[in-house]
PDB file of N, CA and C in Angstrom:
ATOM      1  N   UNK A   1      -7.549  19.150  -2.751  1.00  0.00           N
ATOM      2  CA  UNK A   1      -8.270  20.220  -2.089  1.00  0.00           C
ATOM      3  C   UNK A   1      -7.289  21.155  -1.379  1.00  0.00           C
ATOM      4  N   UNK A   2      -6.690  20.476  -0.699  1.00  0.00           N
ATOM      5  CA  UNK A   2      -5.503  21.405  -0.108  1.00  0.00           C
ATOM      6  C   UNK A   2      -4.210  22.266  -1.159  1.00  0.00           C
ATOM      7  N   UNK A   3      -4.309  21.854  -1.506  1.00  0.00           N
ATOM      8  CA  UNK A   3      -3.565  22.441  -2.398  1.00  0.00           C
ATOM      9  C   UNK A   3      -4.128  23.805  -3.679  1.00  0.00           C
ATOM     10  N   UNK A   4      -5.454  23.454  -3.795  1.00  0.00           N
ATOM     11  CA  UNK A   4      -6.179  24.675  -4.828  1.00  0.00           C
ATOM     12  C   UNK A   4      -6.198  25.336  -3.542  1.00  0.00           C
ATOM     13  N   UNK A   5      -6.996  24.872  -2.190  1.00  0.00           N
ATOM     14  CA  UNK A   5      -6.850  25.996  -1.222  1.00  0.00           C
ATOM     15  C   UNK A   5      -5.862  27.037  -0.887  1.00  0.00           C
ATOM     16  N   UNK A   6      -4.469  26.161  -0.916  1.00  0.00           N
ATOM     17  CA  UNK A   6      -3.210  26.764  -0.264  1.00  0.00           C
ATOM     18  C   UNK A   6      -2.684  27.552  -2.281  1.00  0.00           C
ATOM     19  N   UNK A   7      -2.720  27.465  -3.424  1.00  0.00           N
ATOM     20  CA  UNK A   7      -2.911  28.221  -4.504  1.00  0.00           C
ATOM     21  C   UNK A   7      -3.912  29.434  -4.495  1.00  0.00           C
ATOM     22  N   UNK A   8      -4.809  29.583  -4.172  1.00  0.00           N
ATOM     23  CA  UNK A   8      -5.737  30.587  -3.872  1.00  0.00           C
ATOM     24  C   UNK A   8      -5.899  31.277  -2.689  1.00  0.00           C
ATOM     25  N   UNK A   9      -5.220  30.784  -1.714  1.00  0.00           N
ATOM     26  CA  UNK A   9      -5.351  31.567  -0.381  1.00  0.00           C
ATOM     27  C   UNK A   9      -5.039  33.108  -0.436  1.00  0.00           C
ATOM     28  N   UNK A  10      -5.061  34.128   0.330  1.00  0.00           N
ATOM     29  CA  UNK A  10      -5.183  35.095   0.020  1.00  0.00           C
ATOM     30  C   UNK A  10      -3.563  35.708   0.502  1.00  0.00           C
ATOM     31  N   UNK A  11      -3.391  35.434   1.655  1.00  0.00           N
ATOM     32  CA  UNK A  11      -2.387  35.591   2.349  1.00  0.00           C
ATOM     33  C   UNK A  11      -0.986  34.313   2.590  1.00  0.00           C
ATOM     34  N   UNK A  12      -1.020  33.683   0.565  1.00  0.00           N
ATOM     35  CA  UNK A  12      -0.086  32.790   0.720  1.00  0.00           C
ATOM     36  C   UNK A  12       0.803  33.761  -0.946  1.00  0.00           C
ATOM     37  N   UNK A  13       2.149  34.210  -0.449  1.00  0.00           N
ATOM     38  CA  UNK A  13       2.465  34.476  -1.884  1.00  0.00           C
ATOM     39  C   UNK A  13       2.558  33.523  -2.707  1.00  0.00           C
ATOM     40  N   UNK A  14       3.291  34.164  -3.990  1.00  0.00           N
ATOM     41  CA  UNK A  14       3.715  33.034  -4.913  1.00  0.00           C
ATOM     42  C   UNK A  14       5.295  32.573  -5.006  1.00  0.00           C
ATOM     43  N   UNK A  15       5.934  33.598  -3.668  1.00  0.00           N
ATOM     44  CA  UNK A  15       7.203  32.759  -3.635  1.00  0.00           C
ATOM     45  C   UNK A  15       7.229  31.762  -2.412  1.00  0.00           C
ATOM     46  N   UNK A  16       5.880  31.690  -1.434  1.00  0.00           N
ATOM     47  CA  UNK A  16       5.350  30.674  -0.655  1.00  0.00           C
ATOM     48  C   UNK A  16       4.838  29.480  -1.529  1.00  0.00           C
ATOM     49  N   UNK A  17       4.551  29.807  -2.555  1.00  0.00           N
ATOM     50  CA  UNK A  17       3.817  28.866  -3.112  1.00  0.00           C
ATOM     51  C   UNK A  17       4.907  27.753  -3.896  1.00  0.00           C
ATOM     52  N   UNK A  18       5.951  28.147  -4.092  1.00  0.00           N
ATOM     53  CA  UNK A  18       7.413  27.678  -4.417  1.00  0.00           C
ATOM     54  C   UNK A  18       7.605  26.407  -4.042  1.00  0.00           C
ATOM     55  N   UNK A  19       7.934  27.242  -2.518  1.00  0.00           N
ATOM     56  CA  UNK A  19       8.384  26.880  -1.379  1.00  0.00           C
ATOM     57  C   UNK A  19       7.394  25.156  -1.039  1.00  0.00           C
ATOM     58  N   UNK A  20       6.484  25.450  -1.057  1.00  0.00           N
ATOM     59  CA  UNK A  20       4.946  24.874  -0.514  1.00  0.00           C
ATOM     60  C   UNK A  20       5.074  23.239  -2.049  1.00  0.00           C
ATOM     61  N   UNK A  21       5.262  23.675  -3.184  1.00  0.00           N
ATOM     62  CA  UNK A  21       5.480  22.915  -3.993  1.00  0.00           C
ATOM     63  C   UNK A  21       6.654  22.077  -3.446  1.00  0.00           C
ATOM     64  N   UNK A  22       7.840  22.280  -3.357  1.00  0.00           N
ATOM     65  CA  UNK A  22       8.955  21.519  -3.447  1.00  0.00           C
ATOM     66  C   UNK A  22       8.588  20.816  -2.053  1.00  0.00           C
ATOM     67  N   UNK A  23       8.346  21.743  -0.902  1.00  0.00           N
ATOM     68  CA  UNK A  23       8.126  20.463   0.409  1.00  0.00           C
ATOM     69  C   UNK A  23       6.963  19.305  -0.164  1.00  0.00           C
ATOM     70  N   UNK A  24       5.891  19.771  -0.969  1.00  0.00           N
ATOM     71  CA  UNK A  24       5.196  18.706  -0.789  1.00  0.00           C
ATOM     72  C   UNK A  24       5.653  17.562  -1.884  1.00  0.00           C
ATOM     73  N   UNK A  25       6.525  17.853  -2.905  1.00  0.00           N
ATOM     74  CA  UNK A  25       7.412  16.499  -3.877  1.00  0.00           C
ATOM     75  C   UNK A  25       7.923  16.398  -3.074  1.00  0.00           C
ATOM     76  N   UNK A  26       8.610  16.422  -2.301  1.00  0.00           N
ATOM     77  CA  UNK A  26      10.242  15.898  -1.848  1.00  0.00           C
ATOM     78  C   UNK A  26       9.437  14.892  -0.202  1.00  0.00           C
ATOM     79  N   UNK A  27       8.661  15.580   0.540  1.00  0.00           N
ATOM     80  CA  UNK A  27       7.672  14.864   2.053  1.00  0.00           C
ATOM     81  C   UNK A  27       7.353  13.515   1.211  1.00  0.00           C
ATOM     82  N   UNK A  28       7.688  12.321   1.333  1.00  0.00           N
ATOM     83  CA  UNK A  28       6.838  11.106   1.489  1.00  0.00           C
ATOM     84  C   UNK A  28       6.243  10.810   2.486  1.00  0.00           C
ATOM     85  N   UNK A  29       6.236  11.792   3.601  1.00  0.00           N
ATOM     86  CA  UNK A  29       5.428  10.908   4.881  1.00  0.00           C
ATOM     87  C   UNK A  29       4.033  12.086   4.863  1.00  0.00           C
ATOM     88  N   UNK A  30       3.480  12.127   4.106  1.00  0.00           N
ATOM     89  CA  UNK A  30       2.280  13.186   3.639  1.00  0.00           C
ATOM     90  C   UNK A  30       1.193  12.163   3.850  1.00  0.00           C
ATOM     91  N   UNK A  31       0.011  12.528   5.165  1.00  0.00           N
ATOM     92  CA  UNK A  31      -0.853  11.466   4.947  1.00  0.00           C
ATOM     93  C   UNK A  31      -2.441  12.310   4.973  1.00  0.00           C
ATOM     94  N   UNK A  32      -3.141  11.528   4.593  1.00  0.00           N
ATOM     95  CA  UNK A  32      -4.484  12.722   4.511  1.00  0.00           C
ATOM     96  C   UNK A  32      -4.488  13.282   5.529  1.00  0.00           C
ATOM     97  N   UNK A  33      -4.824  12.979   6.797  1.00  0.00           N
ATOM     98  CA  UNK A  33      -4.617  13.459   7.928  1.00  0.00           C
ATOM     99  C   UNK A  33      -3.699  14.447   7.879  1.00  0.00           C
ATOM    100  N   UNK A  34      -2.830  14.138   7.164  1.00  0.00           N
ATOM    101  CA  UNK A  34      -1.915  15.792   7.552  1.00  0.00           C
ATOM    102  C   UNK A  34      -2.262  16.803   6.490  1.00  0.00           C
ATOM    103  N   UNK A  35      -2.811  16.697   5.367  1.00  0.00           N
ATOM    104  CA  UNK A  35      -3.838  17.445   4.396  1.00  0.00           C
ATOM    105  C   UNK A  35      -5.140  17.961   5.084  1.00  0.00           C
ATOM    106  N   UNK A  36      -5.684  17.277   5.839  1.00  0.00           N
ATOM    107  CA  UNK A  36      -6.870  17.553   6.945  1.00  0.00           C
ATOM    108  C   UNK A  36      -6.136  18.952   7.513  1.00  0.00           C
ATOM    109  N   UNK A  37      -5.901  18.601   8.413  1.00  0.00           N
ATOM    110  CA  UNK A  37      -4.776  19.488   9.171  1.00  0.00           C
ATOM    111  C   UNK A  37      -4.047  20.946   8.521  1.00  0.00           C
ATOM    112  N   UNK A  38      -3.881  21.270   7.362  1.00  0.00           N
ATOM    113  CA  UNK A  38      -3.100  22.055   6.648  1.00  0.00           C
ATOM    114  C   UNK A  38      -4.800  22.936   6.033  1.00  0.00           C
ATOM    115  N   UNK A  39      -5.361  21.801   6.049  1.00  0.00           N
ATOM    116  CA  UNK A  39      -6.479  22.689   5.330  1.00  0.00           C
ATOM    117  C   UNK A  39      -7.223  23.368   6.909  1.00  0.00           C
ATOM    118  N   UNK A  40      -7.594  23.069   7.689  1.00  0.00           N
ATOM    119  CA  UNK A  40      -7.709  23.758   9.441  1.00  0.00           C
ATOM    120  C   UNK A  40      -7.179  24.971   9.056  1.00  0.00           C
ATOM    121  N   UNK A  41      -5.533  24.652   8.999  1.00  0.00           N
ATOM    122  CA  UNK A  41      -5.004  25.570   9.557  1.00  0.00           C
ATOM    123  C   UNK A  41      -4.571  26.705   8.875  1.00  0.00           C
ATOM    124  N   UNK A  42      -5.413  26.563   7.227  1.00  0.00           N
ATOM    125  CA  UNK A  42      -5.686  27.460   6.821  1.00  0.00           C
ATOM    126  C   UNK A  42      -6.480  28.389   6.919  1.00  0.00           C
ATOM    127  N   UNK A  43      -7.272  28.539   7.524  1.00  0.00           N
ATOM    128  CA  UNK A  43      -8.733  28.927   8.355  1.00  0.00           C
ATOM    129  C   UNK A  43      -9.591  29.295   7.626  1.00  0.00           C
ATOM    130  N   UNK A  44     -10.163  28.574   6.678  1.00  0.00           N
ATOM    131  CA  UNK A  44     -11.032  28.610   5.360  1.00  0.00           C
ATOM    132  C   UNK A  44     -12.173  27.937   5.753  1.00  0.00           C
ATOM    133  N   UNK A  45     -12.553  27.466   6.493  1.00  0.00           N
ATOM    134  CA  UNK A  45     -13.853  26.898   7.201  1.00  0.00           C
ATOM    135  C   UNK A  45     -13.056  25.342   7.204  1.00  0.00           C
ATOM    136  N   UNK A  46     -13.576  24.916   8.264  1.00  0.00           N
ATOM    137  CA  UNK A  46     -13.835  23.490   8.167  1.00  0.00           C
ATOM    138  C   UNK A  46     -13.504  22.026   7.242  1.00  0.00           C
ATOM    139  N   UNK A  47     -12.574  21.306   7.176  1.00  0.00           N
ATOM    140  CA  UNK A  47     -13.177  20.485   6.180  1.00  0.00           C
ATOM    141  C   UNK A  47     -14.423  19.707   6.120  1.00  0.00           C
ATOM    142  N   UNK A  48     -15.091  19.664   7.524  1.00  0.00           N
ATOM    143  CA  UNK A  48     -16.340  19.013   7.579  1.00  0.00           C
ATOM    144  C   UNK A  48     -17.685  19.787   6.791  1.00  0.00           C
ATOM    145  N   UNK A  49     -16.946  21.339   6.483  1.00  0.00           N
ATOM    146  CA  UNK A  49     -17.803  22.474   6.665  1.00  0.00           C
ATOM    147  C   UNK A  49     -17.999  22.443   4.585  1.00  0.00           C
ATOM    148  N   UNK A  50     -16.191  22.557   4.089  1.00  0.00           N
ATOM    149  CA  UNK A  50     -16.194  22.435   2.902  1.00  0.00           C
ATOM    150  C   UNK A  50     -16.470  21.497   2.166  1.00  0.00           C
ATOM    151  N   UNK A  51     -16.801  20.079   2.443  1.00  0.00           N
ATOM    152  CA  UNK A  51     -16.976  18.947   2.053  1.00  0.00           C
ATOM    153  C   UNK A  51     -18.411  18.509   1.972  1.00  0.00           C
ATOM    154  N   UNK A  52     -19.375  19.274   2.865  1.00  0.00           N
ATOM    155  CA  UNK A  52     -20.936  19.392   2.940  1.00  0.00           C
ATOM    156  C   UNK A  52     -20.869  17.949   3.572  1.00  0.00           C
ATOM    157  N   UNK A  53     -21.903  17.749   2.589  1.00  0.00           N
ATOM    158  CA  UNK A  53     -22.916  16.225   2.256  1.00  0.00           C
ATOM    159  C   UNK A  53     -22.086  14.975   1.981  1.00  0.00           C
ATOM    160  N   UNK A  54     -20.770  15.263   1.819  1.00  0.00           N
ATOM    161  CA  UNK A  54     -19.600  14.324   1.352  1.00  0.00           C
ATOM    162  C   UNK A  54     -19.028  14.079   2.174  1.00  0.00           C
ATOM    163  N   UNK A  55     -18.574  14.957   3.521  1.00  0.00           N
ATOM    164  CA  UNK A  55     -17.818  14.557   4.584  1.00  0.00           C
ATOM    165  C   UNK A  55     -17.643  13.326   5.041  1.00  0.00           C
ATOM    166  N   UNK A  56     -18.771  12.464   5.354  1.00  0.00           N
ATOM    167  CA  UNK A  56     -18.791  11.225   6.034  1.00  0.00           C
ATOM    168  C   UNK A  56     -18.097  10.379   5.457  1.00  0.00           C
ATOM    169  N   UNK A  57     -18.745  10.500   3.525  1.00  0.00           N
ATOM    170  CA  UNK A  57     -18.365   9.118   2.811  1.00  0.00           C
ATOM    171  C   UNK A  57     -16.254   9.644   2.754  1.00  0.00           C
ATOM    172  N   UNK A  58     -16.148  10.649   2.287  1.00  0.00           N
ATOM    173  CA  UNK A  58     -15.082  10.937   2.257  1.00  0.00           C
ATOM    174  C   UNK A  58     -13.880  10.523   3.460  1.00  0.00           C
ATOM    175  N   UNK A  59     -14.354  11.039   4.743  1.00  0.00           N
ATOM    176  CA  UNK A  59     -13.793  10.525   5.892  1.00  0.00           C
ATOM    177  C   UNK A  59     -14.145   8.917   5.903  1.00  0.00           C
ATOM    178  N   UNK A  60     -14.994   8.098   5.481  1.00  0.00           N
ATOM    179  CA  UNK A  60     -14.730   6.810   5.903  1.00  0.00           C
ATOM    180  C   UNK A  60     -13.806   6.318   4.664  1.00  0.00           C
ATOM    181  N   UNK A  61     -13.511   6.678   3.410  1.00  0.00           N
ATOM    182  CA  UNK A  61     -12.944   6.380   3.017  1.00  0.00           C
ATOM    183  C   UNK A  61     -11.035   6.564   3.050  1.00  0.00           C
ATOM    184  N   UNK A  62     -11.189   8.027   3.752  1.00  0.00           N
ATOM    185  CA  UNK A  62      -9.980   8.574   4.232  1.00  0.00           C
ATOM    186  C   UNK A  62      -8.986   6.764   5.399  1.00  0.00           C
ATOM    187  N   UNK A  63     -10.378   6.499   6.257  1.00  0.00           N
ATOM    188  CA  UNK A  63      -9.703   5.677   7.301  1.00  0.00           C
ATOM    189  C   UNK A  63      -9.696   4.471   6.583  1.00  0.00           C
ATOM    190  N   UNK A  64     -10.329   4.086   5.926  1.00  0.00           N
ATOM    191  CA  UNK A  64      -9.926   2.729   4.280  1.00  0.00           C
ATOM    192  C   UNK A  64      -8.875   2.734   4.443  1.00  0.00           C
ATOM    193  N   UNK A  65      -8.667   3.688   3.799  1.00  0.00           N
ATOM    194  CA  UNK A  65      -7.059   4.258   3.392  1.00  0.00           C
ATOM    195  C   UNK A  65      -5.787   3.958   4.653  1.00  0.00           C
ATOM    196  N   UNK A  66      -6.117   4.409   5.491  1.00  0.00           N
ATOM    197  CA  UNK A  66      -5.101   4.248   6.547  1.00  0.00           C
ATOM    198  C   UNK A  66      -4.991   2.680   6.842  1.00  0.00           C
ATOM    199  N   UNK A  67      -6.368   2.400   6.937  1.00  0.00           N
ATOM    200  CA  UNK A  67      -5.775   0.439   7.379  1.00  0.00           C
ATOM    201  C   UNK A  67      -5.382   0.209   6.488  1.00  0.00           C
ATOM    202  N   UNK A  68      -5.383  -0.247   5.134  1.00  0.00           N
ATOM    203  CA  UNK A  68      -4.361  -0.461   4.211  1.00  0.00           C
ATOM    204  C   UNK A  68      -3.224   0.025   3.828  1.00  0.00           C
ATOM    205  N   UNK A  69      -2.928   0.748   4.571  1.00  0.00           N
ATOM    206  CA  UNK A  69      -1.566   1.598   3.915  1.00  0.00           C
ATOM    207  C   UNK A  69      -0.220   0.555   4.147  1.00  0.00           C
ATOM    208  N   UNK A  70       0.159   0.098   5.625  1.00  0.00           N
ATOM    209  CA  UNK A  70       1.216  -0.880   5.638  1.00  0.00           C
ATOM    210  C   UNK A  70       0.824  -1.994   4.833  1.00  0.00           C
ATOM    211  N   UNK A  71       0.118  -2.702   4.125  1.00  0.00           N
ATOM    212  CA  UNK A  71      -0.360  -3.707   3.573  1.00  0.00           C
ATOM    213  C   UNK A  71       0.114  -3.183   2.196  1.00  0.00           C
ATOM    214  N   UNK A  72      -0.384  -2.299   1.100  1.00  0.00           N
ATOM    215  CA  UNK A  72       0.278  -1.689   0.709  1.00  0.00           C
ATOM    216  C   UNK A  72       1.571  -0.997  -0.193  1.00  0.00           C
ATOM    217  N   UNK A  73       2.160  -0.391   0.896  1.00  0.00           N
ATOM    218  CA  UNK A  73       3.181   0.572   0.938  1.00  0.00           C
ATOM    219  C   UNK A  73       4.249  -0.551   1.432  1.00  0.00           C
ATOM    220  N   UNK A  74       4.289  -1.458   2.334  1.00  0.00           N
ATOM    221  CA  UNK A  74       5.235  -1.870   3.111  1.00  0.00           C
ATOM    222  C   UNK A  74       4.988  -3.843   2.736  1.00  0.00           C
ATOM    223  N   UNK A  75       3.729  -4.288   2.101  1.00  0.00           N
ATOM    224  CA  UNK A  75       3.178  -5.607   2.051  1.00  0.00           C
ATOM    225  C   UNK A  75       3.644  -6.321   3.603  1.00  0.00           C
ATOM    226  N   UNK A  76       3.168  -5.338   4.686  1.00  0.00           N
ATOM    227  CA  UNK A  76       2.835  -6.066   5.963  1.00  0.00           C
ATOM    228  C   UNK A  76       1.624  -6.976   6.401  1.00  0.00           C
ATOM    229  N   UNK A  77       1.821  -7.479   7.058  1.00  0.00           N
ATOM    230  CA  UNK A  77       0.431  -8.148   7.274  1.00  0.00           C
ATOM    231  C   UNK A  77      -0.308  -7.604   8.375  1.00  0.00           C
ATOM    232  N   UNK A  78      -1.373  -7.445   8.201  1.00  0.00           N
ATOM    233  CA  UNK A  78      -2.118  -6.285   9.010  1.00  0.00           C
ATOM    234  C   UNK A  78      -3.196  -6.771   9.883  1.00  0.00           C
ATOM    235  N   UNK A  79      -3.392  -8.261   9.528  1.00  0.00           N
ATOM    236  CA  UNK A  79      -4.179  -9.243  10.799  1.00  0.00           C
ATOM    237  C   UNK A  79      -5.688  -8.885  10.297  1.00  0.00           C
ATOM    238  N   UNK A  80      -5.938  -8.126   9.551  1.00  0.00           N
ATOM    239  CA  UNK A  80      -6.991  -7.697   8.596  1.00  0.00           C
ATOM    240  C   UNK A  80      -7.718  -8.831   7.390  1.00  0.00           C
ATOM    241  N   UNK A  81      -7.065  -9.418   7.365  1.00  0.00           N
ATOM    242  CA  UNK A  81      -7.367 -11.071   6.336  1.00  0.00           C
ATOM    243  C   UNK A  81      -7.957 -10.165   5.185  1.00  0.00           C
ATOM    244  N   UNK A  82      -6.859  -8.589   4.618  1.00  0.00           N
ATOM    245  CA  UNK A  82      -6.923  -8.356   3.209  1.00  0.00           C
ATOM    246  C   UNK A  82      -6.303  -9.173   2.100  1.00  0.00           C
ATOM    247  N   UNK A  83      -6.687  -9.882   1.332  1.00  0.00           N
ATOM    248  CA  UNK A  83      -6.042 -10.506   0.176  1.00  0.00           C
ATOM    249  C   UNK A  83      -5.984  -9.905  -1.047  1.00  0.00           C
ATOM    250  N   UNK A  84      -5.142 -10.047  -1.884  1.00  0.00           N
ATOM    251  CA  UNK A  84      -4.474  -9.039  -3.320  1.00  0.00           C
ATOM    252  C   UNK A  84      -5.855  -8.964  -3.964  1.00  0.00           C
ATOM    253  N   UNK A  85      -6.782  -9.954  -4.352  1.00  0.00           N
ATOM    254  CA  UNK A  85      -8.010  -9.322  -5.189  1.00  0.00           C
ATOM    255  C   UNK A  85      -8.615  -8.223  -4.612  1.00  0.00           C
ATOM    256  N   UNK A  86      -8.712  -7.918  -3.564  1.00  0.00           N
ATOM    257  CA  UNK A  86      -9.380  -7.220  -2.826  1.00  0.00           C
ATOM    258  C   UNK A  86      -9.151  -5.765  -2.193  1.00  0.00           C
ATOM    259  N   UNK A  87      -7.634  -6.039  -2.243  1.00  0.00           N
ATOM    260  CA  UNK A  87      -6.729  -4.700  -2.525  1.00  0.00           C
ATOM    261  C   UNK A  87      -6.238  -4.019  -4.216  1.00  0.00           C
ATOM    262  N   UNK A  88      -6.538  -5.119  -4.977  1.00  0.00           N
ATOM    263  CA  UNK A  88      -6.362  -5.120  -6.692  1.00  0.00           C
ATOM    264  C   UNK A  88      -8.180  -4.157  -6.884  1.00  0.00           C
ATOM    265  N   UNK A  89      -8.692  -4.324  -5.949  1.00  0.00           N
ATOM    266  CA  UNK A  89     -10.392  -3.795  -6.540  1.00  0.00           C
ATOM    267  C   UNK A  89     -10.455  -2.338  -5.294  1.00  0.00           C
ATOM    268  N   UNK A  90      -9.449  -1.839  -4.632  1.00  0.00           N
ATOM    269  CA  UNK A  90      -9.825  -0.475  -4.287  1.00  0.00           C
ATOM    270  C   UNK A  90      -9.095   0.352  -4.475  1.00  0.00           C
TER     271      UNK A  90
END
């Protein structure tokens, strides 16, 4: 989403758009939350606003996402009693 946004924006060139490509390959610390954030501060309405009827499920799945991420990304243990089938099924 952020990204067709920040491609279509009105007031983003296409040698911003370059630019905007290579930071986002090269950033590994890119987390939805900071996609949340980029899309704000594009001032295109809302993501609560662009997302309608989807917002909720979308945002609870957004924070899914975050408790599993050191589990994961890092195979920490997260005191969460996630086990591999269960991370193998989301």
């Amino acid at each position: 989403m952020f990204c067709l946004l920040i491609f279509q924006h009105p007031n983003i060139s296409e040698d911003q758009i370059e630019e905007i490509i290579i930071i986002l390959a090269e950033n590994r610390k890119l987390f939805p939350y900071t996609f949340v954030t980029g899309i704000e501060a594009l001032e295109v309405g809302s993501v609560q606003d662009l997302l309608a009827s989807r917002y909720q499920e979308l945002s609870n799945e957004i924070e899914r996402i975050r408790k599993y991420r050191n589990k994961l990304l890092h195979g920490q243990i997260t005191g969460q009693g996630i086990r591999s089938p269960q991370l193998n099924a989301t």
